[in-house]
C-alpha atoms as a PDB file:
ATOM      1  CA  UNK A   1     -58.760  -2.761  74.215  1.00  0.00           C
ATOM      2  CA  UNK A   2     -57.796   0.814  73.009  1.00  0.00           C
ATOM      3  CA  UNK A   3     -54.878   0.743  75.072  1.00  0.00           C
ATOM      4  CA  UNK A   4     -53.854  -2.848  73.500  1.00  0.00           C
ATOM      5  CA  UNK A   5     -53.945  -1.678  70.083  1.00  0.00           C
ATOM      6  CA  UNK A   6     -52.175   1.446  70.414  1.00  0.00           C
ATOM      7  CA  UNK A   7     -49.052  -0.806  71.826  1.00  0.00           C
ATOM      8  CA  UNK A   8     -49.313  -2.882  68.655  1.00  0.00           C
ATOM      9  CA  UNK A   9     -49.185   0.534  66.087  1.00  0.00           C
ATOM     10  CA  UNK A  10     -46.308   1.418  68.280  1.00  0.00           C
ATOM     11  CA  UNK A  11     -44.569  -2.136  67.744  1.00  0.00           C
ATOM     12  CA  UNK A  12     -45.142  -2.223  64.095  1.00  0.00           C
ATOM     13  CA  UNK A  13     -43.687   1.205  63.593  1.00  0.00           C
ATOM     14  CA  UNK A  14     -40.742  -0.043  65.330  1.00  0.00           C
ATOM     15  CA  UNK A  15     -40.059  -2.866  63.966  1.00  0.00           C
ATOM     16  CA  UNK A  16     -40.496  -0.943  60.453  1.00  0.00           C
ATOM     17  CA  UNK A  17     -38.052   1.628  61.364  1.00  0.00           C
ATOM     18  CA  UNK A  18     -35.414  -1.146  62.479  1.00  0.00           C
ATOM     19  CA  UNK A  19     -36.149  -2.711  58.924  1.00  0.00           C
ATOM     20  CA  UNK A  20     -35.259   0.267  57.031  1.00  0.00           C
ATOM     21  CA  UNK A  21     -31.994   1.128  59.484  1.00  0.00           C
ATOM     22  CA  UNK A  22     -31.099  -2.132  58.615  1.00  0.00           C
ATOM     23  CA  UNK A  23     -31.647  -1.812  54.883  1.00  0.00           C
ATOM     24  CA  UNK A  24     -29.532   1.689  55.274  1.00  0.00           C
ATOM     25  CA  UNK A  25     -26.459   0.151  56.876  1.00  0.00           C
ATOM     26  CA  UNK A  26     -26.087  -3.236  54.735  1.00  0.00           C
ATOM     27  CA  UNK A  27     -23.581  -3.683  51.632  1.00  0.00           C
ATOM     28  CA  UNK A  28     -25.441  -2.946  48.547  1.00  0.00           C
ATOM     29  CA  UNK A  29     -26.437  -5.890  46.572  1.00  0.00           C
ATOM     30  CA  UNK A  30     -24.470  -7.435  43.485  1.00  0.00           C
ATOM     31  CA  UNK A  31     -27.489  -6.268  41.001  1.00  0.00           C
ATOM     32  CA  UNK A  32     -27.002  -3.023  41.911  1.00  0.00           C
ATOM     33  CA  UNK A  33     -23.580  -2.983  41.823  1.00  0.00           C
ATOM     34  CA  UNK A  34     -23.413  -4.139  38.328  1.00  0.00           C
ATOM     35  CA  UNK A  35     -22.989  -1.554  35.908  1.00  0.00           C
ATOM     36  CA  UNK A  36     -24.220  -1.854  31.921  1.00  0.00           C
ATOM     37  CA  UNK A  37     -24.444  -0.207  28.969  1.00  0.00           C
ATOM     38  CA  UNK A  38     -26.965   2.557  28.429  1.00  0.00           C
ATOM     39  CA  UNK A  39     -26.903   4.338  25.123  1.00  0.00           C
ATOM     40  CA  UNK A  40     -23.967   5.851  22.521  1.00  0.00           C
ATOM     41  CA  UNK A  41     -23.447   8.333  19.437  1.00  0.00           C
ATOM     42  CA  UNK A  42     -24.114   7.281  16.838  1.00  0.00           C
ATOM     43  CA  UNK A  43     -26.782   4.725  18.272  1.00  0.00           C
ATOM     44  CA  UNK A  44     -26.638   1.163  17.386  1.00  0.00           C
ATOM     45  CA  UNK A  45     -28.065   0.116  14.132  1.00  0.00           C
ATOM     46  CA  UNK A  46     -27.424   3.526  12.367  1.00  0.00           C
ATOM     47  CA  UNK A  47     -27.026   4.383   8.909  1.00  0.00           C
ATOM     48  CA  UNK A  48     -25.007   7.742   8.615  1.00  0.00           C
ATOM     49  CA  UNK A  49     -23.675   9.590   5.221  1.00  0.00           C
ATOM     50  CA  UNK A  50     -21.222  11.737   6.964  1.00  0.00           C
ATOM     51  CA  UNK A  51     -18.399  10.169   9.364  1.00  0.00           C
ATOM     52  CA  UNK A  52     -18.964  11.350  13.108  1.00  0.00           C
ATOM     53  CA  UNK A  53     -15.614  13.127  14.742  1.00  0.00           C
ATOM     54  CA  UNK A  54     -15.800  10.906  17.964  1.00  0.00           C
ATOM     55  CA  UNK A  55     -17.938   7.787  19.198  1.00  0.00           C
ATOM     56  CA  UNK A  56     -19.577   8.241  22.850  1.00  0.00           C
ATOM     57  CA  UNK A  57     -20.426   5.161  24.776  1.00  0.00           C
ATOM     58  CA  UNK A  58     -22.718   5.706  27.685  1.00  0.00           C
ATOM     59  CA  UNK A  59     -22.854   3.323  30.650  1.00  0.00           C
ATOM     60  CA  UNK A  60     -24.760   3.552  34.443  1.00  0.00           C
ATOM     61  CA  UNK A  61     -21.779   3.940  36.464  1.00  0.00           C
ATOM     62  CA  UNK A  62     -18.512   5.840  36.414  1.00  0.00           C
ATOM     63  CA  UNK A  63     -15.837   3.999  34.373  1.00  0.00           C
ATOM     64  CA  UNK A  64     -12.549   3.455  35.394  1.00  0.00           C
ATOM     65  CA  UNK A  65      -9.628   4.818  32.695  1.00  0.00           C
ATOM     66  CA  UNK A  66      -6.717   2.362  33.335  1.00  0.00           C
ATOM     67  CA  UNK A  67      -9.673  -0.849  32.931  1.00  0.00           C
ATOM     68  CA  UNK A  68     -12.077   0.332  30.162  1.00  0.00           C
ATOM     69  CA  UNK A  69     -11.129  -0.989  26.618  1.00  0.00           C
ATOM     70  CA  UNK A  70     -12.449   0.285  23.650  1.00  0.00           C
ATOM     71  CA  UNK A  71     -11.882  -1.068  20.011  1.00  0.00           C
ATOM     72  CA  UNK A  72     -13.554   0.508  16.871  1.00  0.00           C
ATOM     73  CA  UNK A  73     -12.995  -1.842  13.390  1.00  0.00           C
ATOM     74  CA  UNK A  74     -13.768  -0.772  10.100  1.00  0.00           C
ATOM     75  CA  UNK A  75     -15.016  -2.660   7.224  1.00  0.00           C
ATOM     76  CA  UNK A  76     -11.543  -3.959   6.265  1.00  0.00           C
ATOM     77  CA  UNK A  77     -10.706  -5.006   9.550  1.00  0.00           C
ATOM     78  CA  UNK A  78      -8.702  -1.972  10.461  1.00  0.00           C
ATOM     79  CA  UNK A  79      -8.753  -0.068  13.458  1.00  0.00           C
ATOM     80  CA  UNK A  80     -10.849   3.575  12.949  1.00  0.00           C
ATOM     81  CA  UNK A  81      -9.344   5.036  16.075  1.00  0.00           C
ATOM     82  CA  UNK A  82      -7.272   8.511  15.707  1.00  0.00           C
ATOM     83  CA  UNK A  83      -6.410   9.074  19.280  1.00  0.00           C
ATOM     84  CA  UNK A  84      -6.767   8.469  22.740  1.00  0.00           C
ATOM     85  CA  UNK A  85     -10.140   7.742  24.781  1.00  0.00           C
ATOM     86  CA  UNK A  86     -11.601  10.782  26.997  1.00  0.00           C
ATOM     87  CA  UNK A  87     -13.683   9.256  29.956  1.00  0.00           C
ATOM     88  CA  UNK A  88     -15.995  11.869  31.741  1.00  0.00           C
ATOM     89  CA  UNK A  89     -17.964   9.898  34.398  1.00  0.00           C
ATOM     90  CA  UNK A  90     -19.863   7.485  32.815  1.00  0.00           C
ATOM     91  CA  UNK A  91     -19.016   8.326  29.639  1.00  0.00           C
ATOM     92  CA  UNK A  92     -16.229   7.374  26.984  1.00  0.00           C
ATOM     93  CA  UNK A  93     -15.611   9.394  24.143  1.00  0.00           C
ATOM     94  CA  UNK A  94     -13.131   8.002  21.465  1.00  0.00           C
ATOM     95  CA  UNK A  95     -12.017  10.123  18.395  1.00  0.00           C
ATOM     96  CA  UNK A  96     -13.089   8.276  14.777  1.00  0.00           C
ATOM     97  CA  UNK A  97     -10.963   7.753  11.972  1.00  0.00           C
ATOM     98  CA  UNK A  98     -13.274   7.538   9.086  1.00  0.00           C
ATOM     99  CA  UNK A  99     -12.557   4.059   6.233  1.00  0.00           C
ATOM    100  CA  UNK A 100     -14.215   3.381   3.250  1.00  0.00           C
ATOM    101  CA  UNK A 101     -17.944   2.899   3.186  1.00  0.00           C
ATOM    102  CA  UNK A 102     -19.750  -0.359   5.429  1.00  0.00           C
ATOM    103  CA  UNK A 103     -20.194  -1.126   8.781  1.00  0.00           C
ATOM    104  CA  UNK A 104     -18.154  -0.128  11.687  1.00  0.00           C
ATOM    105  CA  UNK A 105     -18.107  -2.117  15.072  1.00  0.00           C
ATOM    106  CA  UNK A 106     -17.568  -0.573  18.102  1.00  0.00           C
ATOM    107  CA  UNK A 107     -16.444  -3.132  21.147  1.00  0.00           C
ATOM    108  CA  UNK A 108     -16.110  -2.568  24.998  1.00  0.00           C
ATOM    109  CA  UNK A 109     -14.719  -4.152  27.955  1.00  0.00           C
ATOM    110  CA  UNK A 110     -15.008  -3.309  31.438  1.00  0.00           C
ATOM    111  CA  UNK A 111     -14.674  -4.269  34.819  1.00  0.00           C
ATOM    112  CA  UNK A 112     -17.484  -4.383  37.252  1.00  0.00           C
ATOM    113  CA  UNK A 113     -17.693  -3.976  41.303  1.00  0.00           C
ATOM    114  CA  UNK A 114     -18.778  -7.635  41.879  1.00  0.00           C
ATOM    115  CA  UNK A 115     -15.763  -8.488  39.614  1.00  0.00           C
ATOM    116  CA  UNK A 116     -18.211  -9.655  35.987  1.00  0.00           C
ATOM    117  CA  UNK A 117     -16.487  -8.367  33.208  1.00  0.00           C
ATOM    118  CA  UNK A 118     -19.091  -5.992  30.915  1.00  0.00           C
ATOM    119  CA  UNK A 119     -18.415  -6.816  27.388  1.00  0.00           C
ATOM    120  CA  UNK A 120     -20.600  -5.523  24.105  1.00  0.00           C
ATOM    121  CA  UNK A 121     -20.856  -4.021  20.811  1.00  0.00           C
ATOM    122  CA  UNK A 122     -22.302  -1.175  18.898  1.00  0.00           C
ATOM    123  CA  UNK A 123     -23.037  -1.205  15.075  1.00  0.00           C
ATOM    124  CA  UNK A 124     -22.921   1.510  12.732  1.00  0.00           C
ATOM    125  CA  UNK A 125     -22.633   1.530   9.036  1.00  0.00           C
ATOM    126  CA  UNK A 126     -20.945   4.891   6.676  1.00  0.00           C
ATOM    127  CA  UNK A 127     -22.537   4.804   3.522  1.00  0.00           C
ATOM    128  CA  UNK A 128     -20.059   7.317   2.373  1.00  0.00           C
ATOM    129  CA  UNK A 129     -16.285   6.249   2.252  1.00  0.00           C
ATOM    130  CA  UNK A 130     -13.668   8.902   3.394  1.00  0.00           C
ATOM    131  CA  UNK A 131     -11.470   9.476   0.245  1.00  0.00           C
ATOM    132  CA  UNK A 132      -8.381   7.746  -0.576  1.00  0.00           C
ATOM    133  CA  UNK A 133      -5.077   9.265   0.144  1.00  0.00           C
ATOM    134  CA  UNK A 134      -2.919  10.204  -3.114  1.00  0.00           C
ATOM    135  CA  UNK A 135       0.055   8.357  -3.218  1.00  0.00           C
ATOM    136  CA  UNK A 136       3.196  10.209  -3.436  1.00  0.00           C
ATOM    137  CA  UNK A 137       5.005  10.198  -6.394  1.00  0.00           C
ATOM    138  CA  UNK A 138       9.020   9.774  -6.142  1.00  0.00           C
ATOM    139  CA  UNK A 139      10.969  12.519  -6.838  1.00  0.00           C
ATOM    140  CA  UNK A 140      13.419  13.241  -9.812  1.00  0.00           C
ATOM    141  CA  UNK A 141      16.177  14.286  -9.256  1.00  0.00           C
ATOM    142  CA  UNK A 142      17.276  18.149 -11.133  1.00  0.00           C
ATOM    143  CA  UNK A 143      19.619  18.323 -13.745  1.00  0.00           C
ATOM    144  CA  UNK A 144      19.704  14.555 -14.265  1.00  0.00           C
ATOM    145  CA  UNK A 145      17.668  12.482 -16.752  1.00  0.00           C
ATOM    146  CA  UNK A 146      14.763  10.274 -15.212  1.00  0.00           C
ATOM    147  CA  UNK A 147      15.416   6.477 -15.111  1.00  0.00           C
ATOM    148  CA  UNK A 148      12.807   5.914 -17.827  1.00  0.00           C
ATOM    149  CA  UNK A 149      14.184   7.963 -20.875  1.00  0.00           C
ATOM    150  CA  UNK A 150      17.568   7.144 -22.060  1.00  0.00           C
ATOM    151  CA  UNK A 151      20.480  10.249 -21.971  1.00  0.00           C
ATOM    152  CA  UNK A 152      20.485  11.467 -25.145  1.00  0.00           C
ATOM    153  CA  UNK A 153      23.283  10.918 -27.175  1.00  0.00           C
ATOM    154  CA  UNK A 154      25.736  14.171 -28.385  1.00  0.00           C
ATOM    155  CA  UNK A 155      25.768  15.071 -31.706  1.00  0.00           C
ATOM    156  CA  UNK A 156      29.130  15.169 -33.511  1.00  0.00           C
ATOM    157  CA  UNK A 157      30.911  18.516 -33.780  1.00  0.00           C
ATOM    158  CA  UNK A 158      32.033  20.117 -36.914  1.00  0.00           C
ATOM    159  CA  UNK A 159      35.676  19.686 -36.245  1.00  0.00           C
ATOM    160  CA  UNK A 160      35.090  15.152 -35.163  1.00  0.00           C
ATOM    161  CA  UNK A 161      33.137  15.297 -38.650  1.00  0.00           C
ATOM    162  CA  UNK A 162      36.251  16.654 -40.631  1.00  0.00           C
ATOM    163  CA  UNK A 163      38.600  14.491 -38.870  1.00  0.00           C
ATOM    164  CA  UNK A 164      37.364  11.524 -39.832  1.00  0.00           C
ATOM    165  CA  UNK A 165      39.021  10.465 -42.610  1.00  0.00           C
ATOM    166  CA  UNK A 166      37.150   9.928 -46.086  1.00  0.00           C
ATOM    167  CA  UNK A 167      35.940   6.060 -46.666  1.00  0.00           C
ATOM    168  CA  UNK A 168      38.440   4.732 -49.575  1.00  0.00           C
ATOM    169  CA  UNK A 169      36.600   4.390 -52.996  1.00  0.00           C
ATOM    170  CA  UNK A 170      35.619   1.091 -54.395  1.00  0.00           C
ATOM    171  CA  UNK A 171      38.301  -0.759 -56.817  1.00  0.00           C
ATOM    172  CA  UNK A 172      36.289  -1.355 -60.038  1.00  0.00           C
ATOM    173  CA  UNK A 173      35.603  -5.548 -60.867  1.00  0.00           C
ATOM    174  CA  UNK A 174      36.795  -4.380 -64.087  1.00  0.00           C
ATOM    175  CA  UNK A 175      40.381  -3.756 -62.862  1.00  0.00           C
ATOM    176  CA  UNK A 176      40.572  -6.703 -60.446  1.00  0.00           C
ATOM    177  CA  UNK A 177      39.849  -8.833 -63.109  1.00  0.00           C
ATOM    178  CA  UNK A 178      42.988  -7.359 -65.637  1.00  0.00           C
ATOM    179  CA  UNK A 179      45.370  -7.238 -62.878  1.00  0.00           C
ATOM    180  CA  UNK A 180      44.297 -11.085 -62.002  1.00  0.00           C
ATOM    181  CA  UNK A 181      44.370 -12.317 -65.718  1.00  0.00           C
ATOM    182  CA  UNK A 182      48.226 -10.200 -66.110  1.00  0.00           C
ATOM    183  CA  UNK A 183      50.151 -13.522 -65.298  1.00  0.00           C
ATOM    184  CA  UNK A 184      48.567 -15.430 -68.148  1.00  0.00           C
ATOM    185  CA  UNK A 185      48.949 -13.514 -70.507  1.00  0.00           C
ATOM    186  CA  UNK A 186      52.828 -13.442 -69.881  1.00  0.00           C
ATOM    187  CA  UNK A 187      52.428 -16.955 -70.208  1.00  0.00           C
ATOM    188  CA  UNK A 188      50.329 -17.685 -73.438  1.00  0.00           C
ATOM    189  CA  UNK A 189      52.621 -14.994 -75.038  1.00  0.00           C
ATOM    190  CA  UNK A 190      55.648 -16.963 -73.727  1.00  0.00           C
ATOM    191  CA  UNK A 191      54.357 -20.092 -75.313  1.00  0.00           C
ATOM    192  CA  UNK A 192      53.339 -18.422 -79.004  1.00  0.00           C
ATOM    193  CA  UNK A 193      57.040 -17.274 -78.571  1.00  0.00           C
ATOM    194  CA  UNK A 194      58.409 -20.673 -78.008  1.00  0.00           C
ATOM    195  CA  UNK A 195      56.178 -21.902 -81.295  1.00  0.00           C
ATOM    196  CA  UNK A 196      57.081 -19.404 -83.779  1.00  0.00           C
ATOM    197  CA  UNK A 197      60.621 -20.239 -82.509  1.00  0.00           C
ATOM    198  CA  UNK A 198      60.333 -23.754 -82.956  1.00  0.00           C
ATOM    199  CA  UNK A 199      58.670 -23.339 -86.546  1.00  0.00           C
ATOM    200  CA  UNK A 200      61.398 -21.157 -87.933  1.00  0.00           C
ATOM    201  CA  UNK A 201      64.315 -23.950 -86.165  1.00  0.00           C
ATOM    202  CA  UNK A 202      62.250 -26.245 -88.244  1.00  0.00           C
ATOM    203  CA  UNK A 203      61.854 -24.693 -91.408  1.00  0.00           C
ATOM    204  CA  UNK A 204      66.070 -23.587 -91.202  1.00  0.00           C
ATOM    205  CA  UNK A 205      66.320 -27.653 -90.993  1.00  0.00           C
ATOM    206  CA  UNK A 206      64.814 -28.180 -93.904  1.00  0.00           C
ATOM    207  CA  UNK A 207      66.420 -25.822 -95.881  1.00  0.00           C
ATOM    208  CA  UNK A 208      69.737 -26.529 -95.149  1.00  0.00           C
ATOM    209  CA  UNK A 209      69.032 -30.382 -95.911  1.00  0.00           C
ATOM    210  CA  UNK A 210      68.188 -29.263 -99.587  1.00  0.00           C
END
């Protein structure tokens, strides 16, 4: 009986140890060759009054460079990223390029060893906007007037002012009206002539025919 039982502790320790060889020597299995996300700065969900200088995505494997994508959209739908990604492992850290105040979403896109593409987002809002950038203002040019004021006009010299000559004086209605009645006066005077003619002519008749 003894002798029976200690063959079947021997079998069972065995057959144990060929179990876990065999678990040793197979291809790991697709769950644990999938990788996922596990955490970033800032965290999803957070509220933040000062802009961060990078956003850190953390994930459970190493991520490859030339596959990993990484997007980061502002409020107005513009891209907040000022440079290149920096992968360290399994870690991505992307430089941030602060907009005006809302939220911010950060998207990712990776590959997988059993070939799943990983794809997410993260969620952070600025409740502080970065400020504007002055515009700049165009330059005028030196020594030349600006295209809103007019040149100024130059002032007559002393010498244009006594070259002009003087405006003629007015003729006075007085003497256009003499020199426009002259002619008829030549003729009423011709015609008191001709009568005082023709009333002596007639008077000498009648004289003479006494």
């Amino acid at each position: 009986m003894g002798g029976r039982a200690a063959r079947v502790v021997r079998t069972s320790v065995t057959l144990l140890g060929a179990v876990l060889g065999l678990s040793l020597l197979l291809p790991v299995s697709p769950a644990a060759a999938h990788n996922s996300f596990t955490g970033s700065d800032p965290r999803d969900g957070a509220r933040l009054a000062e802009a961060p200088e990078r956003v850190e995505l953390r994930f459970l494997a190493k991520l490859p460079a030339d596959k990993t994508k990484i997007t980061i959209t502002g409020p107005d739908d513009a891209s907040a990223v000022a440079g290149e990604p920096t992968f360290s492992g399994s870690r991505v850290r992307v430089p941030f390029k602060p907009g005006p105040a809302g939220r911010y979403v950060v998207a990712y896109e990776l590959p997988s060893a059993d070939g799943h593409p990983i794809k997410g987002e993260v969620e952070f809002t600025l409740t502080t906007g970065a400020p504007a950038e002055p515009s700049p203002s165009p330059a005028t040019p030196t020594g030349s007037p600006s295209a809103t004021e007019p040149a100024a006009a130059p002032s007559p010299t002393a010498s244009a002012v006594e070259s002009e000559p003087a405006p003629a004086e007015p003729v006075p209605a007085a003497d256009n009206q003499s020199d426009a009645g002259s002619p008829w006066l030549w003729v009423i005077g011709g015609l008191v002539l001709l009568a005082a003619l023709g009333t002596g002519l007639l008077f000498r008749r009648r004289a003479t025919r006494r």
